[in-house]
Protein backbone atom coordinates (compact mmCIF):
# COMPACT_ATOMS: atom_id res chain seq x y z
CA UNK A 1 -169.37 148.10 -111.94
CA UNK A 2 -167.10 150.96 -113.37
CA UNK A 3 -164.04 149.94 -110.61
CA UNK A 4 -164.71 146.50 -111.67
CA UNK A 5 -163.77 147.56 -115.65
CA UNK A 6 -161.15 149.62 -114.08
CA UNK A 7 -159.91 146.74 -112.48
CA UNK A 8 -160.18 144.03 -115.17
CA UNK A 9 -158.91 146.56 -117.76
CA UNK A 10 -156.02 147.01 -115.80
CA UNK A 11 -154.84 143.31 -115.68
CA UNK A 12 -155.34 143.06 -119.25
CA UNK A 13 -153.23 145.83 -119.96
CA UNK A 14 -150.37 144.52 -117.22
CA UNK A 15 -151.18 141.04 -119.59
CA UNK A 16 -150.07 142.54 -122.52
CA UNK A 17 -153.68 142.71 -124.09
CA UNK A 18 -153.98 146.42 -125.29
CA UNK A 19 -157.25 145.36 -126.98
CA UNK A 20 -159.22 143.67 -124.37
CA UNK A 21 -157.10 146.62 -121.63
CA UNK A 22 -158.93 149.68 -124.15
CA UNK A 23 -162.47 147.74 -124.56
CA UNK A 24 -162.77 147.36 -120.53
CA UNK A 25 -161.46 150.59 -120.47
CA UNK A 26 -163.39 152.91 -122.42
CA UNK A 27 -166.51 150.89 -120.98
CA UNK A 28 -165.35 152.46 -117.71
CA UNK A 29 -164.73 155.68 -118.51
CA UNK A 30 -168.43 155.52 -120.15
CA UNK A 31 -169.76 154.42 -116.87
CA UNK A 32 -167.62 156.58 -114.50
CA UNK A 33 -166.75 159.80 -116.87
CA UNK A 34 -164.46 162.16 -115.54
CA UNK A 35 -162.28 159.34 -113.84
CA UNK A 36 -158.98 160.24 -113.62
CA UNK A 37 -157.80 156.50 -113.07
CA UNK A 38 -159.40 155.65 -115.89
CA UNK A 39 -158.62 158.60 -117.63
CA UNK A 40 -154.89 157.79 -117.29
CA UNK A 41 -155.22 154.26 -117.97
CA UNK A 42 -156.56 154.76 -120.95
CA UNK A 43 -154.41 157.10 -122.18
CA UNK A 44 -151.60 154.37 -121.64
CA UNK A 45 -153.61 151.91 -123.60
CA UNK A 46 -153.77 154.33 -126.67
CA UNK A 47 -150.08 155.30 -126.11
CA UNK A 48 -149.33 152.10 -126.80
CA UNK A 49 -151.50 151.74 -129.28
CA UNK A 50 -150.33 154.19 -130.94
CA UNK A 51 -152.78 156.95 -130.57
CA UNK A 52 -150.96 159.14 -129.19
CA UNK A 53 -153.11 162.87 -129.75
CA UNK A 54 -156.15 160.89 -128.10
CA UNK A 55 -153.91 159.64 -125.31
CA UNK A 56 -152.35 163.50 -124.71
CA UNK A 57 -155.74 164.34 -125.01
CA UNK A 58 -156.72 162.06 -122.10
CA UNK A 59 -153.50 163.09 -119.93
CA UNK A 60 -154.77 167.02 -119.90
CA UNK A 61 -158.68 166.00 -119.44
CA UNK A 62 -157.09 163.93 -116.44
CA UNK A 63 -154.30 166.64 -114.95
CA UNK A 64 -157.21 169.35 -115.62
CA UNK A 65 -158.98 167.54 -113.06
CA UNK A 66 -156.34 166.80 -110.53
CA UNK A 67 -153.38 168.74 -111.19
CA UNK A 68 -151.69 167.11 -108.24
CA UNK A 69 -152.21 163.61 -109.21
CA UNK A 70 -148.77 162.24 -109.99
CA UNK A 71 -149.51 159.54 -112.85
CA UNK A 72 -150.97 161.97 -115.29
CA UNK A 73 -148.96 164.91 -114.77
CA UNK A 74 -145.83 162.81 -115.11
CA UNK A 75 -146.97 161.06 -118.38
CA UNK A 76 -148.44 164.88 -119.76
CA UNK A 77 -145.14 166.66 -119.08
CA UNK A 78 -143.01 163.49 -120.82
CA UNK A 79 -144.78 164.22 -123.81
CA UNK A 80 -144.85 167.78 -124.01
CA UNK A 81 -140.97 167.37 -123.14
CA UNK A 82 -141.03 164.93 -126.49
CA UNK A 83 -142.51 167.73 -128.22
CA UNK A 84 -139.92 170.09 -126.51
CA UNK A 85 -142.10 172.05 -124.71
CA UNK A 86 -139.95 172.21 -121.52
CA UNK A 87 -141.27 175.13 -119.92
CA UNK A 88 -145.11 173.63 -119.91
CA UNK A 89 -144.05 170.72 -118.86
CA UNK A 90 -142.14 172.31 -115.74
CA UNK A 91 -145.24 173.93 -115.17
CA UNK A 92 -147.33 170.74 -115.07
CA UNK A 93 -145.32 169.02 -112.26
CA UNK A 94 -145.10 171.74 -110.19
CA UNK A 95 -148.54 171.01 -108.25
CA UNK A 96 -147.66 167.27 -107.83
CA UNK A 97 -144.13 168.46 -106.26
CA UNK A 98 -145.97 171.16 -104.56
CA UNK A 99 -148.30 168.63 -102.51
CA UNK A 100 -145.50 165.98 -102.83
CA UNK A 101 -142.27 167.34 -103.19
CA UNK A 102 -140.23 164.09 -102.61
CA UNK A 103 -142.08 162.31 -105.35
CA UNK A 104 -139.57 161.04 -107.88
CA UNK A 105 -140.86 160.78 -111.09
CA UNK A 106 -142.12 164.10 -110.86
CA UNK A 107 -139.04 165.38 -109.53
CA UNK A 108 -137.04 163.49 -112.62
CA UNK A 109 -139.38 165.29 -114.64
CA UNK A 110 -138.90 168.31 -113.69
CA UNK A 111 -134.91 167.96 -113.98
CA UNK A 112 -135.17 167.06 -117.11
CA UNK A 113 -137.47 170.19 -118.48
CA UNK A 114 -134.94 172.26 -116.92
CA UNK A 115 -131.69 170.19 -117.70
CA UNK A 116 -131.16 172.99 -120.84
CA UNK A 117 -132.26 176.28 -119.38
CA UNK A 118 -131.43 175.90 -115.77
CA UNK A 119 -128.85 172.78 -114.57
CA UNK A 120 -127.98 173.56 -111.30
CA UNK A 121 -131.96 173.71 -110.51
CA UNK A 122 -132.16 170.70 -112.28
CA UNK A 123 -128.83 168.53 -110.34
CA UNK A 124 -131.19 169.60 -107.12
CA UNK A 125 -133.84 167.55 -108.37
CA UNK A 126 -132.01 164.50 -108.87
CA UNK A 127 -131.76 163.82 -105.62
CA UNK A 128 -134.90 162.33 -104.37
CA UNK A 129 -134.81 160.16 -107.44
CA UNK A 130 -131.67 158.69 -106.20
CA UNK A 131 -134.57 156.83 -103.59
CA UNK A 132 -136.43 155.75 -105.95
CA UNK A 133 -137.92 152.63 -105.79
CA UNK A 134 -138.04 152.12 -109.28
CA UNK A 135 -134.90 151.37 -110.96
CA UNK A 136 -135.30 152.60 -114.24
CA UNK A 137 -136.15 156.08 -112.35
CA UNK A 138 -132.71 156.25 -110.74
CA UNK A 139 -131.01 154.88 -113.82
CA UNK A 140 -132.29 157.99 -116.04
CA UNK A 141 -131.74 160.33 -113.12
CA UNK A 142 -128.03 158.82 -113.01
CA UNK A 143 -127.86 159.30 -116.73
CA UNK A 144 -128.98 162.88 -116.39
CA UNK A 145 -126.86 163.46 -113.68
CA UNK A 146 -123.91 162.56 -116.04
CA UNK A 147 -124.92 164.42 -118.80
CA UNK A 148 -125.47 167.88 -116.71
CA UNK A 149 -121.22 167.24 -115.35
CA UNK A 150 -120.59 166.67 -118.61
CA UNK A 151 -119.79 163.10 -119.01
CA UNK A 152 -121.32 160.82 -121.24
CA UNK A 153 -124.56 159.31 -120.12
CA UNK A 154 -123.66 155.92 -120.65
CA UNK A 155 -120.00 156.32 -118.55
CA UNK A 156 -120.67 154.74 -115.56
């Protein structure tokens, strides 16, 4: 029953309906605790709801269990980067790049953590964004790209 609230919850939230999305949610988590699916879905829900401590929350419950699973690390280190802890969040996509090292959101991630402190590092992880299949992925890794040669980021 718990992957059929996973599933449901999920469609809501892709609907648009955070409410139903967090109900169908949290009923899964309650049913299948320790879920990091779930876990992260959740957190998304009360991102956008705007609970964002409980959603953090979530995000390290979630990356404390699977360190190497992409969605949660990715979504941890973006806000610890929005609290401008770069180092941390460095530190929490290096186990996803470590089993995955291609993967690139977490590779976008990491470039940005160390866009400040370390460029040339950072320019290196651009690259496998550049095949992302998502295109807002490749658009921020373009931007970055432009910031760290010192251009503008919206110069094309």
């Amino acid at each position: 029953m718990g992957k059929d609230l996973y599933r449901d919850g999920m469609a809501r939230l892709e609907a648009g309906d955070t409410q139903e999305a967090r109900r169908l949610l949290e009923a899964a988590l309650h049913e299948s605790p320790g879920d990091v699916k779930v876990m992260h879905a959740l957190s998304r829900v009360l991102d956008e709801a705007g609970e964002r401590a409980r959603a953090v929350e979530l995000l390290e419950l979630a990356h404390a269990k699977a360190p190497s699973e992409p969605g949660p690390a990715r979504d941890l280190a973006m806000a610890l980067l929005e609290r401008g802890d770069d180092a941390r969040a460095a530190r929490v996509v290096e186990p996803v790049l470590a089993a995955q090292p291609d993967h690139p959101g977490a590779n976008l991630v990491l470039a940005l953590a160390l866009a400040k402190t370390d460029p040339e590092r950072a320019r290196a992880h651009l690259a496998p964004v550049g095949r992302s299949a998502d295109g807002e992925e490749r658009e921020q890794a373009a931007a970055l790209a432009r910031v760290l040669s010192g251009q503008s980021p919206s110069s094309a």
